[in-house]
N, C-alpha and C. Protein backbone atom coordinates (compact mmCIF):
# COMPACT_ATOMS: atom_id res chain seq x y z
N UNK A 1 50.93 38.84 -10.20
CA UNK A 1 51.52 38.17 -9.04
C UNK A 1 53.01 38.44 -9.02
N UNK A 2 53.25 38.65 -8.09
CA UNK A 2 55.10 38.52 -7.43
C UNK A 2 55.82 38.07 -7.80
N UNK A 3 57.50 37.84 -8.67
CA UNK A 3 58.19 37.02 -8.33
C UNK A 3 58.40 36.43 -7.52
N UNK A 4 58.08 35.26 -7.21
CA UNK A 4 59.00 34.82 -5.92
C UNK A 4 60.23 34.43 -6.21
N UNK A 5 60.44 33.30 -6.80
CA UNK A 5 61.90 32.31 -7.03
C UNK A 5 62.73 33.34 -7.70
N UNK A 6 62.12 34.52 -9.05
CA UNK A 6 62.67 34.80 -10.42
C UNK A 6 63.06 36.68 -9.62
N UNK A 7 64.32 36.41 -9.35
CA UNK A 7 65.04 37.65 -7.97
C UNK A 7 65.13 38.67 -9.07
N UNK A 8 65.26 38.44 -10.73
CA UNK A 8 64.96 39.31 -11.19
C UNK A 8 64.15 40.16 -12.21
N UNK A 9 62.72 39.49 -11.40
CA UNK A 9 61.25 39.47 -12.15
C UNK A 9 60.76 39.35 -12.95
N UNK A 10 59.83 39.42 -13.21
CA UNK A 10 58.87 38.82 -14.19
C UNK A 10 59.54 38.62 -15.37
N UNK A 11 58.61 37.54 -16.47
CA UNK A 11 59.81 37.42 -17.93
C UNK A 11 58.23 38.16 -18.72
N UNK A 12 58.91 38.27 -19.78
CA UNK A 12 58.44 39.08 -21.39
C UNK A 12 58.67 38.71 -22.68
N UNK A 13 58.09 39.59 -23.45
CA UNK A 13 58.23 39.37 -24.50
C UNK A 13 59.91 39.31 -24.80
N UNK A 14 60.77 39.09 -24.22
CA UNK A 14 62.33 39.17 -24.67
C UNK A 14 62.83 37.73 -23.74
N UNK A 15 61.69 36.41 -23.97
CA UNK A 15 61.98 35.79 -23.00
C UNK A 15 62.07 34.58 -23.79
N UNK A 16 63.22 33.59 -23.99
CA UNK A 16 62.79 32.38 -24.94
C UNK A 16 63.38 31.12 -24.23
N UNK A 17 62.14 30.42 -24.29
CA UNK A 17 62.65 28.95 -23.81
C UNK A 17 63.01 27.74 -24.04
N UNK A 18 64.40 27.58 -24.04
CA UNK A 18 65.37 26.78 -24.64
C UNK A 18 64.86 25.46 -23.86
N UNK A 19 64.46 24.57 -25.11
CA UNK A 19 64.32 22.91 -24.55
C UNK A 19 65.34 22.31 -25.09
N UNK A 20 66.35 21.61 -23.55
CA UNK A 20 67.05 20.79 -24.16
C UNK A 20 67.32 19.18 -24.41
N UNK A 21 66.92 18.96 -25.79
CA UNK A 21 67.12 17.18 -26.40
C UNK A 21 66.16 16.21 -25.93
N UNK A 22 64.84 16.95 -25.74
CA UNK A 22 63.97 16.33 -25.57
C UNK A 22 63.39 14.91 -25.94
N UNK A 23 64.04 14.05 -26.44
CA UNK A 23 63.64 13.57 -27.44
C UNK A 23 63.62 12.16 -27.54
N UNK A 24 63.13 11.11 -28.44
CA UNK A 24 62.87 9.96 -27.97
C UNK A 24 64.16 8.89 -27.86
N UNK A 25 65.33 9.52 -28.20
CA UNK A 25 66.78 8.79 -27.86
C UNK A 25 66.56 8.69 -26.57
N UNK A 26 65.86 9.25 -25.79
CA UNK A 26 66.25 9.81 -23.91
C UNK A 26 65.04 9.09 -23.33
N UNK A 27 64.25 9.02 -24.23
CA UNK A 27 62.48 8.30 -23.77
C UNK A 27 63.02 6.74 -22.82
N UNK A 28 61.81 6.06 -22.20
CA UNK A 28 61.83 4.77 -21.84
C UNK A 28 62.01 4.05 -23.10
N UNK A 29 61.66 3.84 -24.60
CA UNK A 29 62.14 3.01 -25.35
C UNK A 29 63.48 3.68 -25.80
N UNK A 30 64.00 4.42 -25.17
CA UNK A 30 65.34 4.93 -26.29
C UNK A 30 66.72 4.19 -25.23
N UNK A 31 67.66 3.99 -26.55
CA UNK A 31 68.94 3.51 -25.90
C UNK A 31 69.38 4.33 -25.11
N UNK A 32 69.79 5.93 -24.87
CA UNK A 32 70.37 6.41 -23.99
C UNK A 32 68.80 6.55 -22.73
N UNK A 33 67.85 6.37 -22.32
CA UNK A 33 66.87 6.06 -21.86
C UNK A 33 67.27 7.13 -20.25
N UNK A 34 66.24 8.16 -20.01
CA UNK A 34 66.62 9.10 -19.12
C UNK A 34 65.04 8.70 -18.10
N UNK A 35 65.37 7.85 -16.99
CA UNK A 35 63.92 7.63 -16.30
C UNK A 35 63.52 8.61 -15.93
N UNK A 36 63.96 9.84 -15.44
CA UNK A 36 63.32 11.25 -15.04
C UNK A 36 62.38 11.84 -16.19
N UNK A 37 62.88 11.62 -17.00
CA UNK A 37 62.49 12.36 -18.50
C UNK A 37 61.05 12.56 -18.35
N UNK A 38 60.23 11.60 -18.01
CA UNK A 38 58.70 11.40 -18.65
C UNK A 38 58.07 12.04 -17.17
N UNK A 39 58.81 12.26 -16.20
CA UNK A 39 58.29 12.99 -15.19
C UNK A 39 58.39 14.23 -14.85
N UNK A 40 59.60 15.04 -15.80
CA UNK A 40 59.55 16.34 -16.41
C UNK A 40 58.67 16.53 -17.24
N UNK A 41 57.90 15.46 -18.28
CA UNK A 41 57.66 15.82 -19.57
C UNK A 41 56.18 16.89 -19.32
N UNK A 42 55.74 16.50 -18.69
CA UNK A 42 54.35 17.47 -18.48
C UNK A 42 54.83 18.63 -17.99
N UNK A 43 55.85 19.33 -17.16
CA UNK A 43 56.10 20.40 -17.09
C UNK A 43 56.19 20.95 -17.79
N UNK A 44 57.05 20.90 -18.84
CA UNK A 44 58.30 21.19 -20.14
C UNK A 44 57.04 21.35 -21.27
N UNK A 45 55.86 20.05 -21.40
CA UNK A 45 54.38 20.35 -22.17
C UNK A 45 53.88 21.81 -22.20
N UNK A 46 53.80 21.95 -20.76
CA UNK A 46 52.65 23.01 -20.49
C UNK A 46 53.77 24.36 -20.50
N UNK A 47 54.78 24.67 -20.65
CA UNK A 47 55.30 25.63 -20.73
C UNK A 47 55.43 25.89 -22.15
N UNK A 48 55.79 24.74 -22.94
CA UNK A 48 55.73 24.71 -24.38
C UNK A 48 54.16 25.17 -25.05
N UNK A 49 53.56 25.17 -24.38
CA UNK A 49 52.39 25.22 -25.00
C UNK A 49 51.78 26.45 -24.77
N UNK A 50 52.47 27.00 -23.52
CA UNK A 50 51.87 28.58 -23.63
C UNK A 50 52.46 29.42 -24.41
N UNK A 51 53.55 29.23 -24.32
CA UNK A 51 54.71 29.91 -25.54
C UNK A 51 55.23 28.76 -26.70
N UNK A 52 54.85 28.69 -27.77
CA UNK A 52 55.07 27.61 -28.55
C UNK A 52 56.05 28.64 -29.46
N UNK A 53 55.07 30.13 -29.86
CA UNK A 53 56.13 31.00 -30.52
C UNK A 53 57.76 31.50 -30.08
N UNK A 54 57.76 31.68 -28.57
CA UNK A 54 59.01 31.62 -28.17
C UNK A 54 59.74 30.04 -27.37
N UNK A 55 59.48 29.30 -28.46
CA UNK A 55 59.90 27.82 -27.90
C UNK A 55 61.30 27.74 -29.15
N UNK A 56 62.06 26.96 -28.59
CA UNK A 56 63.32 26.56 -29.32
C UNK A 56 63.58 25.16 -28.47
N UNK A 57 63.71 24.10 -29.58
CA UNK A 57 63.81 22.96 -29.39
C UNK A 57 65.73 22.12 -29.53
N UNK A 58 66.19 21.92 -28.91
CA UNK A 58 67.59 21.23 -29.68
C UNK A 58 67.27 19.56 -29.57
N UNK A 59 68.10 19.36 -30.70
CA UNK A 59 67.93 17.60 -30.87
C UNK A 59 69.52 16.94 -30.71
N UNK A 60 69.94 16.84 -30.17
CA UNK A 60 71.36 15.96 -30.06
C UNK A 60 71.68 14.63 -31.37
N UNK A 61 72.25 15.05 -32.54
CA UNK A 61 72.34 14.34 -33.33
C UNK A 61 73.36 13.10 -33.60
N UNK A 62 73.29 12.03 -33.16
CA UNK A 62 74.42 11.33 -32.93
C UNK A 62 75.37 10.85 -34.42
N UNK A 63 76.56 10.53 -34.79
CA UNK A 63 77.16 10.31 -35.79
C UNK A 63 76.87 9.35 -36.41
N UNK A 64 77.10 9.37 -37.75
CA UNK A 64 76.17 8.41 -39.02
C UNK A 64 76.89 7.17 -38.43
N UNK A 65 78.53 6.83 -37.93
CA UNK A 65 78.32 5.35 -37.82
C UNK A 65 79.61 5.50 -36.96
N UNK A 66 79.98 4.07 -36.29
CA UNK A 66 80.84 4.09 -35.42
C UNK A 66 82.86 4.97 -35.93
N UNK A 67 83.37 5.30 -34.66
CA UNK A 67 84.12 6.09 -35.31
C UNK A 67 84.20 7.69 -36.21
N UNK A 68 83.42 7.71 -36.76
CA UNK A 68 83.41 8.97 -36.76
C UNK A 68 83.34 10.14 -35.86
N UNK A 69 83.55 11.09 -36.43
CA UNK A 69 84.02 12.47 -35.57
C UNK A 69 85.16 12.51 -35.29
N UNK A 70 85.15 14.22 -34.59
CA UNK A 70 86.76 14.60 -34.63
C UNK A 70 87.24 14.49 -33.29
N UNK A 71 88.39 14.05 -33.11
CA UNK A 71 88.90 13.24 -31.84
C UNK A 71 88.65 12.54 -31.02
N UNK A 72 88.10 13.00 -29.81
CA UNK A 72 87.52 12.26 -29.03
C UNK A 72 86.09 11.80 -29.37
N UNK A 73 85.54 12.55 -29.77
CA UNK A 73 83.87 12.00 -30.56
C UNK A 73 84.44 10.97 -31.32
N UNK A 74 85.23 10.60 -32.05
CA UNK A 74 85.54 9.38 -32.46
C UNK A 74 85.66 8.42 -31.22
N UNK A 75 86.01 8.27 -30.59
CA UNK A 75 86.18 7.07 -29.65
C UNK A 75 85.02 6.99 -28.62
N UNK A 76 84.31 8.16 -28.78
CA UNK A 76 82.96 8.54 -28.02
C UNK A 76 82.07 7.08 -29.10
N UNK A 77 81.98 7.52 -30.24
CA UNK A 77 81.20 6.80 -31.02
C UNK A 77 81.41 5.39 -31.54
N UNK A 78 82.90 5.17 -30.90
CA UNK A 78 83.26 3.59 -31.11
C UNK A 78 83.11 2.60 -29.97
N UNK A 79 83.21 3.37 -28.50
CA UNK A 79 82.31 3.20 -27.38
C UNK A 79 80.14 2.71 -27.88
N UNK A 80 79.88 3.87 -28.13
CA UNK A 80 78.58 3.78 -27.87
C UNK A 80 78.38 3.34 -29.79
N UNK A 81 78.74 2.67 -30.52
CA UNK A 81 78.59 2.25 -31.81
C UNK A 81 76.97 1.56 -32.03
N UNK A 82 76.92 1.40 -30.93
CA UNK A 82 74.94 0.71 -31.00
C UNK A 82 74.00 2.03 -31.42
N UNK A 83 74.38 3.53 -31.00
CA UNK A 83 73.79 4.88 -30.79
C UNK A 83 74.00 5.51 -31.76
N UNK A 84 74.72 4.98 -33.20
CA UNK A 84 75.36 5.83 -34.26
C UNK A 84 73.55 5.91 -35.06
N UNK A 85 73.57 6.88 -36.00
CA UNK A 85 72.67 6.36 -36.97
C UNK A 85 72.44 5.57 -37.89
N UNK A 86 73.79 4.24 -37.95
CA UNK A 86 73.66 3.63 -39.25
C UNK A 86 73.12 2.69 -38.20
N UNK A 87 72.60 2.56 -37.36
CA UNK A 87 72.75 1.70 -36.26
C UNK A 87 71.24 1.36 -35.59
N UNK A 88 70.66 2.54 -35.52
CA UNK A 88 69.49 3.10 -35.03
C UNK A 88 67.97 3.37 -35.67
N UNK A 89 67.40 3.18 -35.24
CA UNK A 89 66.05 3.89 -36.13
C UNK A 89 65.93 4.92 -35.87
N UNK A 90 66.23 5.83 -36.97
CA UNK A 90 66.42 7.58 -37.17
C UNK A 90 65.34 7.96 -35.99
N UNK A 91 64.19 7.73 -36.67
CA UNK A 91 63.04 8.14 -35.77
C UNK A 91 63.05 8.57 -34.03
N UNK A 92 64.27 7.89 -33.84
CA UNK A 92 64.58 8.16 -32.08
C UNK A 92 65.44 9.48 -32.12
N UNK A 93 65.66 10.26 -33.04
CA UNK A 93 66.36 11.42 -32.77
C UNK A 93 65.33 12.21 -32.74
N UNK A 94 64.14 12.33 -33.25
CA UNK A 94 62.80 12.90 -32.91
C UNK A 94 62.45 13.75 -31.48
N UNK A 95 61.98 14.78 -31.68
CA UNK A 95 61.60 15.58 -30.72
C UNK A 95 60.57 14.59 -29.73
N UNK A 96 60.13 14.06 -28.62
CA UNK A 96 59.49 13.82 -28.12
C UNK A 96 57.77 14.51 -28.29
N UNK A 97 56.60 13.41 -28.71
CA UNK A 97 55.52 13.42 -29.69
C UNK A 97 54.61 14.08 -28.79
N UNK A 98 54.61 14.91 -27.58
CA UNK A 98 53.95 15.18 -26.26
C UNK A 98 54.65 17.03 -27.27
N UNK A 99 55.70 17.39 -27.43
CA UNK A 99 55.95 18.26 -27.35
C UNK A 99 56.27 18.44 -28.94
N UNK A 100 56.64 17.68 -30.38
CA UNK A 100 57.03 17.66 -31.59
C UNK A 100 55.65 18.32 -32.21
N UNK A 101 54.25 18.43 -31.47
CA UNK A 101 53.18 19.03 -31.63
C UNK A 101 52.79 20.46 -31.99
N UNK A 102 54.08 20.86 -31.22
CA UNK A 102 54.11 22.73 -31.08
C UNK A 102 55.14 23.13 -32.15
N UNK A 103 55.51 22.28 -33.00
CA UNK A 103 56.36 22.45 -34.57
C UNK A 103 55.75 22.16 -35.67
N UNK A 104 55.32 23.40 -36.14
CA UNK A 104 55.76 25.07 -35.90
C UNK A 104 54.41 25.35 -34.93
N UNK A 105 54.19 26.51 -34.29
CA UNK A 105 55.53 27.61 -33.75
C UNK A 105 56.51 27.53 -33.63
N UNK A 106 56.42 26.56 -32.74
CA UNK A 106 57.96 26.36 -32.27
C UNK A 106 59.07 26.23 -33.17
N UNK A 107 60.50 25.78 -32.78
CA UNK A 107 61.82 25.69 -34.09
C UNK A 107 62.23 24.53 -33.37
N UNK A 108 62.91 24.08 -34.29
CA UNK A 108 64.14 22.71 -33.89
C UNK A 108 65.53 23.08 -34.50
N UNK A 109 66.65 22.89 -33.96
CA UNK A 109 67.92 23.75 -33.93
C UNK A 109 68.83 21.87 -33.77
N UNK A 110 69.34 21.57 -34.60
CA UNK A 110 70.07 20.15 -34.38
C UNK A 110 71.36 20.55 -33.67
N UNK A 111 71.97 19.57 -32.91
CA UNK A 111 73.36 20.02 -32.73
C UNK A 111 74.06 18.42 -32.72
N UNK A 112 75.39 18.57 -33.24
CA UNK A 112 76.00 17.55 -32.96
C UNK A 112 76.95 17.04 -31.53
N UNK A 113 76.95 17.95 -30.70
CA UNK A 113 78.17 18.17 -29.59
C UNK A 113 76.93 18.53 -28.51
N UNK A 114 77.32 18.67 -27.53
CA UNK A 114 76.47 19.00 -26.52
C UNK A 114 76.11 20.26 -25.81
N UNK A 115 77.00 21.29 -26.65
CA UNK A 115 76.58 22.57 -26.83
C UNK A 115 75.62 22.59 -27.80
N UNK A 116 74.97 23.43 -27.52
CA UNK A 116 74.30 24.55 -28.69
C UNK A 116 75.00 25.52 -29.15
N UNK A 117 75.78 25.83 -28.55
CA UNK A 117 76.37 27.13 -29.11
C UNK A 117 77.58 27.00 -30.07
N UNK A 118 77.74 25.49 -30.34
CA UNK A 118 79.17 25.16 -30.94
C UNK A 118 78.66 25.47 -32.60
N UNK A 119 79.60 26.39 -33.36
CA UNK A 119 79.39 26.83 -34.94
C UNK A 119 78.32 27.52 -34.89
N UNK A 120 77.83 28.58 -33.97
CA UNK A 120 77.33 29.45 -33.58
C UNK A 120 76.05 29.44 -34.78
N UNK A 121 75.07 28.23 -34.40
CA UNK A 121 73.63 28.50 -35.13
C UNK A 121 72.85 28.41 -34.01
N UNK A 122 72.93 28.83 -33.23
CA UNK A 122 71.89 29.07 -32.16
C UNK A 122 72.18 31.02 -32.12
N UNK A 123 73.29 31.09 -32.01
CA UNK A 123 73.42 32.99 -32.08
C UNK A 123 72.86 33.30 -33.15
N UNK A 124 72.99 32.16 -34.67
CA UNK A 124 72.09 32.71 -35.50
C UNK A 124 70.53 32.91 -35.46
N UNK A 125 70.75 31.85 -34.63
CA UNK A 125 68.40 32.09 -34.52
C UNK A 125 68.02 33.14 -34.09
N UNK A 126 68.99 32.94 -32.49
CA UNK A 126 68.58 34.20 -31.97
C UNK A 126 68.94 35.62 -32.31
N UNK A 127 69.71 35.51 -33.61
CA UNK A 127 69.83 37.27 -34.28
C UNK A 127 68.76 37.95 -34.55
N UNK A 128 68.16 38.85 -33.92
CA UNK A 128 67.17 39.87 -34.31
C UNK A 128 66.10 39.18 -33.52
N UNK A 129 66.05 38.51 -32.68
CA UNK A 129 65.04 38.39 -32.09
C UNK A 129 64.57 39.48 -30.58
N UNK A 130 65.91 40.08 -30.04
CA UNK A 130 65.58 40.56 -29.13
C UNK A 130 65.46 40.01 -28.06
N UNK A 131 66.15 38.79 -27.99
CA UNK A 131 65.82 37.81 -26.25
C UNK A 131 66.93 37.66 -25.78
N UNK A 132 66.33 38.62 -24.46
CA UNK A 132 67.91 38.18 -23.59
C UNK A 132 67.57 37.71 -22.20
N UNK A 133 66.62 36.53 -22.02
CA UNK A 133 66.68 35.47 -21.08
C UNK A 133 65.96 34.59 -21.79
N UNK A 134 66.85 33.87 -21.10
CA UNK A 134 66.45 32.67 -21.53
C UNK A 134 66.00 31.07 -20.21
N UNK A 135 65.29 30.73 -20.63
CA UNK A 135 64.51 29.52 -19.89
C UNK A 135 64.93 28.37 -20.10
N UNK A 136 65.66 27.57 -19.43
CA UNK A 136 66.50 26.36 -19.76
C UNK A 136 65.44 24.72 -19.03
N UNK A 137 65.40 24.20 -20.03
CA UNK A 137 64.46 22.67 -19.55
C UNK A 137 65.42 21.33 -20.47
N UNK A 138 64.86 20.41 -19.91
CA UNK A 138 65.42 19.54 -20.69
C UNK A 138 66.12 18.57 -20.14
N UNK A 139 67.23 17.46 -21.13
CA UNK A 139 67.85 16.94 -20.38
C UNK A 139 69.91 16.95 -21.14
N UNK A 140 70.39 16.07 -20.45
CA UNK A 140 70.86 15.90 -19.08
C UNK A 140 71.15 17.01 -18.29
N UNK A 141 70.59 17.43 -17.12
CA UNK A 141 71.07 18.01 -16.30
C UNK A 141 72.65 18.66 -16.07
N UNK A 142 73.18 17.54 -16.28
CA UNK A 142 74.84 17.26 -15.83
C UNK A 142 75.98 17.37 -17.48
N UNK A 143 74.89 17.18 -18.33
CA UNK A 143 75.83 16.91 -19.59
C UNK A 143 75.32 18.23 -20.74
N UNK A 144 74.16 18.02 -21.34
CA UNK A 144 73.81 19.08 -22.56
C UNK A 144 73.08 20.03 -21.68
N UNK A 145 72.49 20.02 -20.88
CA UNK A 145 71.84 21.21 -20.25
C UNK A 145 72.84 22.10 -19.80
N UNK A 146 73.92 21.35 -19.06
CA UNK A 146 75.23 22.19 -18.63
C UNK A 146 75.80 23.02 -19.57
N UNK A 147 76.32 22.57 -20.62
CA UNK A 147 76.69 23.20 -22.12
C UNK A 147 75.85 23.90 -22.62
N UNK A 148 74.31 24.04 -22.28
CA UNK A 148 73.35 25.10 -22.73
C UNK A 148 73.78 26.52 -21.83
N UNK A 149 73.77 25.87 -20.67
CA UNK A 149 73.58 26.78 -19.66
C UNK A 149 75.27 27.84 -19.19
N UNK A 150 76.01 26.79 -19.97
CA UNK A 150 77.60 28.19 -19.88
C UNK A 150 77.35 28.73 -20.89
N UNK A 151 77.27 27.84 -22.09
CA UNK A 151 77.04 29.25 -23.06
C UNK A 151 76.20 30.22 -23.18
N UNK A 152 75.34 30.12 -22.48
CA UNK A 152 74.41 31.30 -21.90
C UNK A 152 74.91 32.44 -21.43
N UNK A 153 75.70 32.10 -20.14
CA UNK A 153 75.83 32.86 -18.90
C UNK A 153 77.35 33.38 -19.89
N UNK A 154 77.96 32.95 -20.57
CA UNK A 154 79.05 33.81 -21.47
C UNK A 154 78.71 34.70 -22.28
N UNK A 155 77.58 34.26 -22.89
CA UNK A 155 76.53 35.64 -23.85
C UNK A 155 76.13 36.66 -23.35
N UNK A 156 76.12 36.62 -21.82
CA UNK A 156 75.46 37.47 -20.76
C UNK A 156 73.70 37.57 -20.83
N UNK A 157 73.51 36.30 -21.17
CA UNK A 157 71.69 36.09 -21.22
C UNK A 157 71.37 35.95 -19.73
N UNK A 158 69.95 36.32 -19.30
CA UNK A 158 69.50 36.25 -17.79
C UNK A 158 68.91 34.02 -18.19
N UNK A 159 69.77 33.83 -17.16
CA UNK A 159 69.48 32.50 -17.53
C UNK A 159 68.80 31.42 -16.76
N UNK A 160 67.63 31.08 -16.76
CA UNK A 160 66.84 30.68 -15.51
C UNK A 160 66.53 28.92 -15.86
N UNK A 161 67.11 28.51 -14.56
CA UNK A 161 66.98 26.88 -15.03
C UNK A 161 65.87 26.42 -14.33
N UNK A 162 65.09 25.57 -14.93
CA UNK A 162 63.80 25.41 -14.25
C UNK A 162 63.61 23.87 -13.26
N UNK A 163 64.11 23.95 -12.53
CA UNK A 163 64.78 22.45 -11.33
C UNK A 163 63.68 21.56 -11.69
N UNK A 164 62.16 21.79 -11.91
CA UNK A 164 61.80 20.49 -11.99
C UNK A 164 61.44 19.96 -13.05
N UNK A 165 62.29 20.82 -14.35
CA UNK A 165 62.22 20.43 -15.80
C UNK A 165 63.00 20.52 -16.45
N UNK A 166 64.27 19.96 -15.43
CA UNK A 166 65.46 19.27 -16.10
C UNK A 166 65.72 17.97 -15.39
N UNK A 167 66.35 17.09 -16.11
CA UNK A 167 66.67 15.66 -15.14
C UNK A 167 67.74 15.12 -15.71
N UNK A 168 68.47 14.49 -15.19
CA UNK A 168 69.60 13.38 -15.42
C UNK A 168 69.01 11.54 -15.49
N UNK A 169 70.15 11.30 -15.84
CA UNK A 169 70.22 9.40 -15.34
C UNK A 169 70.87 8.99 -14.27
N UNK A 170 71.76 10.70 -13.92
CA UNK A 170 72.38 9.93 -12.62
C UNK A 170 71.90 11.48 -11.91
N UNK A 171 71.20 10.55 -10.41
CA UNK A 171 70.39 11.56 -9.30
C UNK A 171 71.63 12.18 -8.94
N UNK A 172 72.86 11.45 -8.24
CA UNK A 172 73.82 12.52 -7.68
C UNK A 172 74.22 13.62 -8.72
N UNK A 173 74.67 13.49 -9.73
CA UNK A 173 74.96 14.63 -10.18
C UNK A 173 74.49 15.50 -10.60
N UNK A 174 72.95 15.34 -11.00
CA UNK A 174 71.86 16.33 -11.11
C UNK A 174 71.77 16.68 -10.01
N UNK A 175 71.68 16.59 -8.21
CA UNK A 175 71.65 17.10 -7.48
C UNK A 175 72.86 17.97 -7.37
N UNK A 176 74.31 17.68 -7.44
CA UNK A 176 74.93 18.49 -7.48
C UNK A 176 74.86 20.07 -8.08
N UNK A 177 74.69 19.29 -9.51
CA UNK A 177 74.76 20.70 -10.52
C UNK A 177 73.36 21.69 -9.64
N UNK A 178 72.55 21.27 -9.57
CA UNK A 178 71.35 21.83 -8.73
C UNK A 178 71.90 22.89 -7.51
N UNK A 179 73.24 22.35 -6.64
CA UNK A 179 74.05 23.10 -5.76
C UNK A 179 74.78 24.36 -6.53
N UNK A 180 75.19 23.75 -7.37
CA UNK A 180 76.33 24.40 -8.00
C UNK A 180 76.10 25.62 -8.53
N UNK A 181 74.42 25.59 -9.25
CA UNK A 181 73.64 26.60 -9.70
C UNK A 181 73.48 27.89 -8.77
N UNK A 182 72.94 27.64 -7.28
CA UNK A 182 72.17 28.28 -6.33
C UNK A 182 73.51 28.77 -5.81
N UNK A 183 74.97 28.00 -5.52
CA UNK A 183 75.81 28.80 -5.39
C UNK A 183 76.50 29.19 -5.55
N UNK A 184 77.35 28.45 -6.53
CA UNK A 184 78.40 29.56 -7.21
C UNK A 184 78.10 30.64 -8.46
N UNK A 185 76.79 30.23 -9.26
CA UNK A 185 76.54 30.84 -10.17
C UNK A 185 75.17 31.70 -9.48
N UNK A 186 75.15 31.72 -8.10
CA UNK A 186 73.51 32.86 -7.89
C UNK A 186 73.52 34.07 -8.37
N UNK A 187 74.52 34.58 -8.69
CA UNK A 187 74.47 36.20 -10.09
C UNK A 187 73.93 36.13 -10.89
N UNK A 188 74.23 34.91 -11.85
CA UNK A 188 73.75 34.41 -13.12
C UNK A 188 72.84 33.51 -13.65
N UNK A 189 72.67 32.47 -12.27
CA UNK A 189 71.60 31.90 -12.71
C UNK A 189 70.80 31.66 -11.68
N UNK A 190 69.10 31.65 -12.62
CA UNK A 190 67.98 31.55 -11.36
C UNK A 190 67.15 29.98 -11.67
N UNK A 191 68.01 29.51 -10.16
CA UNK A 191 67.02 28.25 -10.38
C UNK A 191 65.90 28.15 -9.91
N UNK A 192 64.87 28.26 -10.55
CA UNK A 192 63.25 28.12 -9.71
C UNK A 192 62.33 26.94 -10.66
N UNK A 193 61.26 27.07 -9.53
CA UNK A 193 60.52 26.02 -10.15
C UNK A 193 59.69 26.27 -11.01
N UNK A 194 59.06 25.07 -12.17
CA UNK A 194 58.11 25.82 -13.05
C UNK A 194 56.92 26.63 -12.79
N UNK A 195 56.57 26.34 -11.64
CA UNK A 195 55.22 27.58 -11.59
C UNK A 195 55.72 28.52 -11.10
N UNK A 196 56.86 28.85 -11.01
CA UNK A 196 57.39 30.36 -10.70
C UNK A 196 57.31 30.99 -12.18
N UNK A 197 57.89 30.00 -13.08
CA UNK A 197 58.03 30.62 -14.48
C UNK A 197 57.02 30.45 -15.16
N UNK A 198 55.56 29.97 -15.08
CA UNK A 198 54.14 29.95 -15.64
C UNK A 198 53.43 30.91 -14.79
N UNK A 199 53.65 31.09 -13.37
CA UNK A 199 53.06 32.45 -13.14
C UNK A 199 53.43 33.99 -13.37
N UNK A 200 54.51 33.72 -13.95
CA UNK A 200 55.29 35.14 -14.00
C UNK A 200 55.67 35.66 -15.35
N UNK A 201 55.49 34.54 -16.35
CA UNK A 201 55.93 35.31 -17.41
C UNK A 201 54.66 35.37 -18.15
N UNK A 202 54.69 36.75 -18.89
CA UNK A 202 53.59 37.67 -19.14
C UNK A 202 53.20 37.49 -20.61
């Protein structure tokens, strides 16, 4: 079948799909609590599950206790001091149990910041793998997906965000970034929907 959405066709074996922070911090019982989340989650399932071998998972690791981190993450974490881990039941930094299924195949890649790409262990995974697009899901839309998705488009990866398997907590600005994608970045990035990217990649 055709591309439709994916302008620059079909994906392959050089194709890996980055899930971002899936996980039960973001769930309906989790403190940062993302209501979209569980209505992505069956998309983000069934893509994970056809490719479990080219799945890459990130977990957003929050700081052992209030105050810590370097600069502003310090006052980030004296703000949100309920979200630290001395604070929390570890267990909510957990991959979400719909998708923590496909590990292994799949990988989990921790990050502390809302890049992935910060202290470059995500360039390490992907050394020698041969993938240069990449499939972006996950959440926030507006916050760690964003930080997935520049450091992408700086690597020069083909970088395809999948609109109905990413979500925010706040609708306006996930709609924005949704604009922002289709037009200032339409060179670099392809936003389509998931059955564009379950019918097309091979």
């Amino acid at each position: 079948m055709a591309a439709r959405g994916l302008v620059h066709g079909p994906l392959g074996e050089t194709c890996l799909h980055l899930c971002v922070d899936m996980q039960r911090l973001f769930a309906p019982e989790g403190p940062w609590a993302v209501p979209w989340a569980e209505k992505v989650l069956p998309a983000i399932e069934e893509l994970a599950g056809k490719h479990p071998h080219q799945t890459v998972f990130t977990r957003f690791i929050p700081a052992e206790k209030p105050g810590d981190g370097t600069g502003m993450w310090a006052h980030y974490y004296r703000r949100w001091a309920d979200v630290t881990l001395a604070n929390i039941d570890r267990r909510l930094v957990d991959i979400m149990p719909q998708l923590a299924r496909f590990v292994p195949p799949a990988t989990v890649l921790d990050k502390w910041v809302y890049s992935p790409w910060t202290g470059g262990r995500l360039d390490a995974a992907l050394a020698g793998r041969h993938v240069d697009t990449l499939v972006i899901t996950g959440v926030e839309t507006d916050v760690c997906v964003l930080a997935t998705l520049l450091g992408a488009i700086d690597r020069g990866f083909r970088a395809i965000v999948v609109t109905d398997a990413v979500c925010s907590s706040a609708d306006q600005t996930h709609n924005a970034l949704m604009e922002l994608y289709r037009s200032r970045f339409s060179e670099q990035v392809e936003a389509v929907a998931m059955q564009d990217v379950l019918e097309n990649w091979h």
